[in-house]
N, C-alpha and C. Protein backbone atom coordinates (compact mmCIF):
# COMPACT_ATOMS: atom_id res chain seq x y z
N UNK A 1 -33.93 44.45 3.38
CA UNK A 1 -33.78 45.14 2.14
C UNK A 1 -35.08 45.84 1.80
N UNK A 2 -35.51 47.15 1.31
CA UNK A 2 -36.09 47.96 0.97
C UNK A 2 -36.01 48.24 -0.40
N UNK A 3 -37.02 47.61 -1.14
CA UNK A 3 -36.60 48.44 -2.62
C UNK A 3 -37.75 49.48 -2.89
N UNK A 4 -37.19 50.66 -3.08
CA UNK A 4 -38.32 51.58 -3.16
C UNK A 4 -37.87 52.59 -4.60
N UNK A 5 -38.96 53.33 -4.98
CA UNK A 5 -38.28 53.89 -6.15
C UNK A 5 -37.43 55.13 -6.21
N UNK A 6 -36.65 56.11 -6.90
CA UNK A 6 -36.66 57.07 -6.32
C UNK A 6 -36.81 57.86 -6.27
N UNK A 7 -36.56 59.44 -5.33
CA UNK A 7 -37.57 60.54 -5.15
C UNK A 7 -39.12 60.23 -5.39
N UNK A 8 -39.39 58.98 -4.65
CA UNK A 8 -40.79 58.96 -3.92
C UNK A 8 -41.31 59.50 -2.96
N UNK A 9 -42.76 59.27 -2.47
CA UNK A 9 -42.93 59.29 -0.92
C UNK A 9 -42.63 58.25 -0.19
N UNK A 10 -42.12 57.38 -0.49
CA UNK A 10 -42.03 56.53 -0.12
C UNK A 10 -40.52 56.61 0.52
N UNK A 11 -39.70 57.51 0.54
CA UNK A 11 -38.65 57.90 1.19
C UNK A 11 -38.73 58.04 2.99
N UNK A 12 -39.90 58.37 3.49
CA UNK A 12 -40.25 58.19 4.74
C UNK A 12 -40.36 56.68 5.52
N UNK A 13 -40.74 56.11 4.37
CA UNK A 13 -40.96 54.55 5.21
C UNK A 13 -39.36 54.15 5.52
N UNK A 14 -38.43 54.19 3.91
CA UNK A 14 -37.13 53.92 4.08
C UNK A 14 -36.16 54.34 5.48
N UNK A 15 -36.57 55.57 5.66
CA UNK A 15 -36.03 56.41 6.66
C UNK A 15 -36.29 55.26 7.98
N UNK A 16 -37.64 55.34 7.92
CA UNK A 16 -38.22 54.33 9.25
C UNK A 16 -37.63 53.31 9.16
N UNK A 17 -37.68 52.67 8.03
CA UNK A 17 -36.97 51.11 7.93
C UNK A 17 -35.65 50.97 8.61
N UNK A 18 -35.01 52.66 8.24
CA UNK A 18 -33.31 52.51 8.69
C UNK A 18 -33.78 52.61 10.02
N UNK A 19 -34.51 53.17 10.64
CA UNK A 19 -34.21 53.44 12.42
C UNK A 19 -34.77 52.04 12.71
N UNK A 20 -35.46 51.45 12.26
CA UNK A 20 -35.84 49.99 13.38
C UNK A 20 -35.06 49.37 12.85
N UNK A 21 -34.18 48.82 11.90
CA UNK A 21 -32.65 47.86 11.95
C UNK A 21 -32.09 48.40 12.63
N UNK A 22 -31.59 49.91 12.71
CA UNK A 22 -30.82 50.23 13.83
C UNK A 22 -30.95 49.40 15.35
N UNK A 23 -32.71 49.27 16.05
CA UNK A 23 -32.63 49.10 16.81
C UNK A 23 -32.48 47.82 17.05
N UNK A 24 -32.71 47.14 15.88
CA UNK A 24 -33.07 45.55 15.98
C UNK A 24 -31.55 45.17 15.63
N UNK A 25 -30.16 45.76 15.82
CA UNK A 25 -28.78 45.44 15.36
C UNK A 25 -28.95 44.67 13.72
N UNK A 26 -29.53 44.82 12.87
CA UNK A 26 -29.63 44.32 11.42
C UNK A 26 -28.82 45.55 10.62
N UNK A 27 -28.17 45.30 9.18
CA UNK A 27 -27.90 46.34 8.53
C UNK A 27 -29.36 46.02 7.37
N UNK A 28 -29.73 47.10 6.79
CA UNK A 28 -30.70 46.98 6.09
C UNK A 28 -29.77 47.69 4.71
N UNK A 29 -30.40 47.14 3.78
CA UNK A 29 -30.11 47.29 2.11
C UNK A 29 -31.09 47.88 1.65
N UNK A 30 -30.93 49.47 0.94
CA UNK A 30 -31.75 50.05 0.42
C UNK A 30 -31.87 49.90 -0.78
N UNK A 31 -32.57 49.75 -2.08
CA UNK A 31 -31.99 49.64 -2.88
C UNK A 31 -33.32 50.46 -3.77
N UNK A 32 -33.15 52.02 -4.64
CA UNK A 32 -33.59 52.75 -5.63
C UNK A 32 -33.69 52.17 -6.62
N UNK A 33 -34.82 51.55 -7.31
CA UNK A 33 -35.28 50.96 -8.73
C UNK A 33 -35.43 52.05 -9.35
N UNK A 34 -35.17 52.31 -11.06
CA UNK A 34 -35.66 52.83 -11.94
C UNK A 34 -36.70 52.14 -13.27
N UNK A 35 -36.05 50.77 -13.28
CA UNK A 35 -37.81 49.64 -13.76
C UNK A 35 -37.17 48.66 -13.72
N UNK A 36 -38.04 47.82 -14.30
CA UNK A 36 -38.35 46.45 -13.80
C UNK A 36 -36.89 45.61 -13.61
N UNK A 37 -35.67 46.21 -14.99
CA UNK A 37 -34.68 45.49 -15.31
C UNK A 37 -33.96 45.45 -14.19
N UNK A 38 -33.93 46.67 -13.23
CA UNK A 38 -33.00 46.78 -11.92
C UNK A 38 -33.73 46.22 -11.05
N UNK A 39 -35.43 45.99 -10.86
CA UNK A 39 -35.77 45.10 -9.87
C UNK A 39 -35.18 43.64 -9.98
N UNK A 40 -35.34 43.01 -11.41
CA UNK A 40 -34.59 41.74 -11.40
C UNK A 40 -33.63 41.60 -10.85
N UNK A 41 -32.47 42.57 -11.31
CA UNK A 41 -30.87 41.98 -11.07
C UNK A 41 -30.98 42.34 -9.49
N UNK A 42 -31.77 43.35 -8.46
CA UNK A 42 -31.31 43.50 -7.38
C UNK A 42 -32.11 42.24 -6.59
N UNK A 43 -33.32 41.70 -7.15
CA UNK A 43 -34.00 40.57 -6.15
C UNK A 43 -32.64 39.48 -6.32
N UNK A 44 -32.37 38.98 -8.02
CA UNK A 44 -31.96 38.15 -8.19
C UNK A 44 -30.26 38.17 -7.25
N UNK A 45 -29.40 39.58 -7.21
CA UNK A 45 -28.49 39.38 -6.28
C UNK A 45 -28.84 39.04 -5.10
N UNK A 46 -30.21 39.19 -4.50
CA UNK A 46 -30.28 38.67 -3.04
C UNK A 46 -30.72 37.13 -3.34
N UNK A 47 -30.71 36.39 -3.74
CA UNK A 47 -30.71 35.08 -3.85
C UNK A 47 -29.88 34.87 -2.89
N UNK A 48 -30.35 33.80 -1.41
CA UNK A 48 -29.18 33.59 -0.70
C UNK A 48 -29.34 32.35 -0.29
N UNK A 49 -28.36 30.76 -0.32
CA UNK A 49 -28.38 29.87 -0.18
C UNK A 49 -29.03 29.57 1.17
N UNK A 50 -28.33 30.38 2.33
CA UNK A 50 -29.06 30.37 3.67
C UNK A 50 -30.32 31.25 3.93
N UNK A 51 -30.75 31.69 2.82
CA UNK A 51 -32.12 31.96 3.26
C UNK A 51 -32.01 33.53 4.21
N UNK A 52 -30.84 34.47 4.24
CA UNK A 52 -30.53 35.35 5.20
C UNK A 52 -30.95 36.70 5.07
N UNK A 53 -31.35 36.67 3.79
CA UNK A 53 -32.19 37.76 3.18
C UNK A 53 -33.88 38.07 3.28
N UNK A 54 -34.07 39.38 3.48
CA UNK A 54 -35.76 39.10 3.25
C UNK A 54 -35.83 40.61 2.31
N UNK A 55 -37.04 41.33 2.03
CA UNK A 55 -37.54 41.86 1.83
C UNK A 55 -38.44 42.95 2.00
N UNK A 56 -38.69 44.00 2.48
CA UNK A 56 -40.10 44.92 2.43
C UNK A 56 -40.10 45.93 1.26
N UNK A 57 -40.97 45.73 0.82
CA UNK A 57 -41.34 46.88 -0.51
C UNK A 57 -42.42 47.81 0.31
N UNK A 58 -41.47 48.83 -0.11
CA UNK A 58 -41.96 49.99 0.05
C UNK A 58 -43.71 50.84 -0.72
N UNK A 59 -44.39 51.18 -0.08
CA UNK A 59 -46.15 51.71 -0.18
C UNK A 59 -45.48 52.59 -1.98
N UNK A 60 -45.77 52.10 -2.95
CA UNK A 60 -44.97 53.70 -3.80
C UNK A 60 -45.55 53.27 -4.69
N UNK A 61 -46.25 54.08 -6.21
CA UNK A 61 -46.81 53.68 -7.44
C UNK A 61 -46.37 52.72 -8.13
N UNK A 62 -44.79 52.85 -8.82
CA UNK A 62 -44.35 51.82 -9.12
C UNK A 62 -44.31 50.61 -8.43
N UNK A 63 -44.08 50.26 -6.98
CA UNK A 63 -44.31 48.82 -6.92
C UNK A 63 -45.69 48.60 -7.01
N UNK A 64 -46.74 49.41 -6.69
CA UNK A 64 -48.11 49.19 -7.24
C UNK A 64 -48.18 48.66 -8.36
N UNK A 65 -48.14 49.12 -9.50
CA UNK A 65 -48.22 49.06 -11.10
C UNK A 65 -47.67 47.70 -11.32
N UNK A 66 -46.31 47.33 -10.77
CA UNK A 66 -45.39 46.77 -10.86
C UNK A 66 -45.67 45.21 -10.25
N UNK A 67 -46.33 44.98 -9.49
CA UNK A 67 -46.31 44.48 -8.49
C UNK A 67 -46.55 42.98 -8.85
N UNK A 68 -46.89 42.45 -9.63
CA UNK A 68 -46.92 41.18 -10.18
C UNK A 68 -46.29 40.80 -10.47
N UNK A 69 -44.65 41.73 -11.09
CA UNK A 69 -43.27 40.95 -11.39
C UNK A 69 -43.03 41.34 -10.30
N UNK A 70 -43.00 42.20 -9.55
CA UNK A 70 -42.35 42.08 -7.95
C UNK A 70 -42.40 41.00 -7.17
N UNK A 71 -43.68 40.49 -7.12
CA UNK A 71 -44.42 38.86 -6.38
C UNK A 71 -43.59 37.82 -7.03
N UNK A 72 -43.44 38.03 -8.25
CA UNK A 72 -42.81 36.68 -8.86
C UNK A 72 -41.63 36.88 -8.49
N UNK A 73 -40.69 37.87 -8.87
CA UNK A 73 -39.39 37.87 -8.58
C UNK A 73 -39.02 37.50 -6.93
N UNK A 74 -39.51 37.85 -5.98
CA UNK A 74 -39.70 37.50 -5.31
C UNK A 74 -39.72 36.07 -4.92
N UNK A 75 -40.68 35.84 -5.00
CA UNK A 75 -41.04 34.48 -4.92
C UNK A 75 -39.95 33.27 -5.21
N UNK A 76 -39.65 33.63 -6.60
CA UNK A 76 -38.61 33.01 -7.89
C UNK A 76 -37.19 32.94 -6.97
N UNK A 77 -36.70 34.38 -6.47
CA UNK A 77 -35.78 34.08 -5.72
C UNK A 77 -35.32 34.12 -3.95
N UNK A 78 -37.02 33.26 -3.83
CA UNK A 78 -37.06 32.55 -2.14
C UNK A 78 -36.88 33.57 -1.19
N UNK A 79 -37.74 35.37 -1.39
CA UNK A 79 -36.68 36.06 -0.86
C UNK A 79 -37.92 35.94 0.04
N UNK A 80 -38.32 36.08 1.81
CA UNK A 80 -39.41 36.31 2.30
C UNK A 80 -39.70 37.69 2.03
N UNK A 81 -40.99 37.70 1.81
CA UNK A 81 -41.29 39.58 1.56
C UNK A 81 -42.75 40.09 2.11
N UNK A 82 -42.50 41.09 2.86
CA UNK A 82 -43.62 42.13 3.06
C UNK A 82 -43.56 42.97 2.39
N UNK A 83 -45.26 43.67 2.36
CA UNK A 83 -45.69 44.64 1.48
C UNK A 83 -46.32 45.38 1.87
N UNK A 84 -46.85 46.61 1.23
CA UNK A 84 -47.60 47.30 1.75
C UNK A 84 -48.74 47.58 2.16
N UNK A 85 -49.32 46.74 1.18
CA UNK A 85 -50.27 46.88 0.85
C UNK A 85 -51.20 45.15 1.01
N UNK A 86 -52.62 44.95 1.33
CA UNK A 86 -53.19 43.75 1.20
C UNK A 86 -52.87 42.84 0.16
N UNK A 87 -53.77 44.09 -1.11
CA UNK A 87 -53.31 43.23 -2.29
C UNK A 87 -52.40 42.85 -2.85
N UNK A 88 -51.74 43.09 -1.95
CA UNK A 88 -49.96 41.94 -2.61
C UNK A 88 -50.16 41.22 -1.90
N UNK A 89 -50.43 40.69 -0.93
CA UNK A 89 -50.18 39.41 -0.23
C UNK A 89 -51.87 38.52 -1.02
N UNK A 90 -52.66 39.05 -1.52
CA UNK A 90 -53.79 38.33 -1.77
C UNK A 90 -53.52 37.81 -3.40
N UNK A 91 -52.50 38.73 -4.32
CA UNK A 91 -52.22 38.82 -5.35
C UNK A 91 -50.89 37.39 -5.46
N UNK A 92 -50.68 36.97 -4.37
CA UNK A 92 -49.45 35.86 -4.04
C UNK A 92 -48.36 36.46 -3.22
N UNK A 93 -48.00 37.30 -2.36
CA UNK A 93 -47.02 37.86 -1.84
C UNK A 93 -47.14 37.79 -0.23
N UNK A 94 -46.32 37.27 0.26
CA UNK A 94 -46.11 36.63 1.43
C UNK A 94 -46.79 37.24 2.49
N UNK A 95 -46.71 38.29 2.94
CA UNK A 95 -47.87 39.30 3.94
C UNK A 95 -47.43 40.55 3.62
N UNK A 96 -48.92 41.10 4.48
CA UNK A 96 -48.89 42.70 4.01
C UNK A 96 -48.79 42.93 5.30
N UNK A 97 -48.30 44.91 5.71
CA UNK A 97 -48.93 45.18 7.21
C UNK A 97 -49.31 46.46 6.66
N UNK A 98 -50.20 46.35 5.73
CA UNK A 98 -51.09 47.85 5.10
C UNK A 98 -52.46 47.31 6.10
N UNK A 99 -53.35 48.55 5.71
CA UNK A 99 -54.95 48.39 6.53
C UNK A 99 -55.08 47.55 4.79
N UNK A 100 -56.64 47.29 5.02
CA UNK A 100 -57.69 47.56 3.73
C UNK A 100 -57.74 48.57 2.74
N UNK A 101 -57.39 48.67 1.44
CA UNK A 101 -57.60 49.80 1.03
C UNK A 101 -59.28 49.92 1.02
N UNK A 102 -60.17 50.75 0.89
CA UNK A 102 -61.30 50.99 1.00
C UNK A 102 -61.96 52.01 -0.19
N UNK A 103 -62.76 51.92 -0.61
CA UNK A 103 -63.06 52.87 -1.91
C UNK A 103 -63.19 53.89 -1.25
N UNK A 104 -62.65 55.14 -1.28
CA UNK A 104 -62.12 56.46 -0.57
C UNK A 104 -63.28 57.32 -1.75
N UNK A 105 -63.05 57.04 -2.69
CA UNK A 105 -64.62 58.03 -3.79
C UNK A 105 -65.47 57.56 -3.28
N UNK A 106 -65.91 56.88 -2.88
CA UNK A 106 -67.26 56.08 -2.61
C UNK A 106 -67.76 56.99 -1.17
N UNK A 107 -66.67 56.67 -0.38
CA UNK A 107 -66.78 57.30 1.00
C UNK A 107 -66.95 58.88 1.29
N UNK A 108 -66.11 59.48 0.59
CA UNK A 108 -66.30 61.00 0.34
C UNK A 108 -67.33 61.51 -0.17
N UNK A 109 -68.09 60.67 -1.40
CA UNK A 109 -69.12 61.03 -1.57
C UNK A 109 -70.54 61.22 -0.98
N UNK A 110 -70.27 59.58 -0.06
CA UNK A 110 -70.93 59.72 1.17
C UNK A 110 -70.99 60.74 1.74
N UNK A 111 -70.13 61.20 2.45
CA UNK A 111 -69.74 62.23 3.38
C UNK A 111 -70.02 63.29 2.92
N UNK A 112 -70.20 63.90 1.40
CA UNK A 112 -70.63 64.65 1.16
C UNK A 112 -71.94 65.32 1.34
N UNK A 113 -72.44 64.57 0.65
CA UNK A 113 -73.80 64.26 0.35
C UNK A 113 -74.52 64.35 1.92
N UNK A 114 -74.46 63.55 2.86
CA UNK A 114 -74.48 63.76 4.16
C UNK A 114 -74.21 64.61 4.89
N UNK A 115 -73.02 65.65 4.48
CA UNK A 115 -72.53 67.18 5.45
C UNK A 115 -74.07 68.46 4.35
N UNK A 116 -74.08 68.05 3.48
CA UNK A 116 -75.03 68.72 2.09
C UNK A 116 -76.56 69.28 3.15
N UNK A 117 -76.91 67.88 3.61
CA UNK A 117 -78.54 68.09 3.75
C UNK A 117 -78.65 68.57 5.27
């Protein structure tokens, strides 16, 4: 399952998500949030006694912003979940397969300053 928001960028990962269930014979569940109230009811419908459900949240602002009732809901209803990003898995969220985010102002400025002299 994929919950991503919609007309994101985050429409590319989804896309990807669908071609590797394809290959891996899984059906994958997409599911378009508009806030928090539809993240509840869609984690809370995947509540599954056998455990048959998992999760990836999609790289996108809103689950950024969001992302602390995402972890809990989550969590709350046993779903396994990847993320995009580090700081969800450091924030309580099961693993990430993002890099490091890295201070990107910090670095550019570097780089500036350095192409300058």
């Amino acid at each position: 399952m994929n919950v991503a928001a919609p007309d994101r960028p985050s429409a590319c990962f989804v896309w990807h998500d669908r071609c590797t269930a394809q290959l891996l014979g899984v059906e994958p569940l997409v599911f378009r949030v508009h806030g928090l109230e539809e993240v509840e009811k869609t984690l809370t419908s995947l509540a599954h006694p056998q455990g048959s459900n998992a999760l990836i949240v999609a790289p996108d602002a809103f689950t950024v912003v969001h992302r602390t009732a995402v972890i809990a809901l989550a969590a709350a209803n046993r779903l396994p979940s990847i993320y995009s990003f580090r700081f969800f898995a450091t924030e309580g969220g099961l693993i990430s397969y993002g890099r490091i985010q890295l201070n990107y102002q910090s670095n550019s400025r570097r780089s500036l300053n350095s192409s300058s002299t």
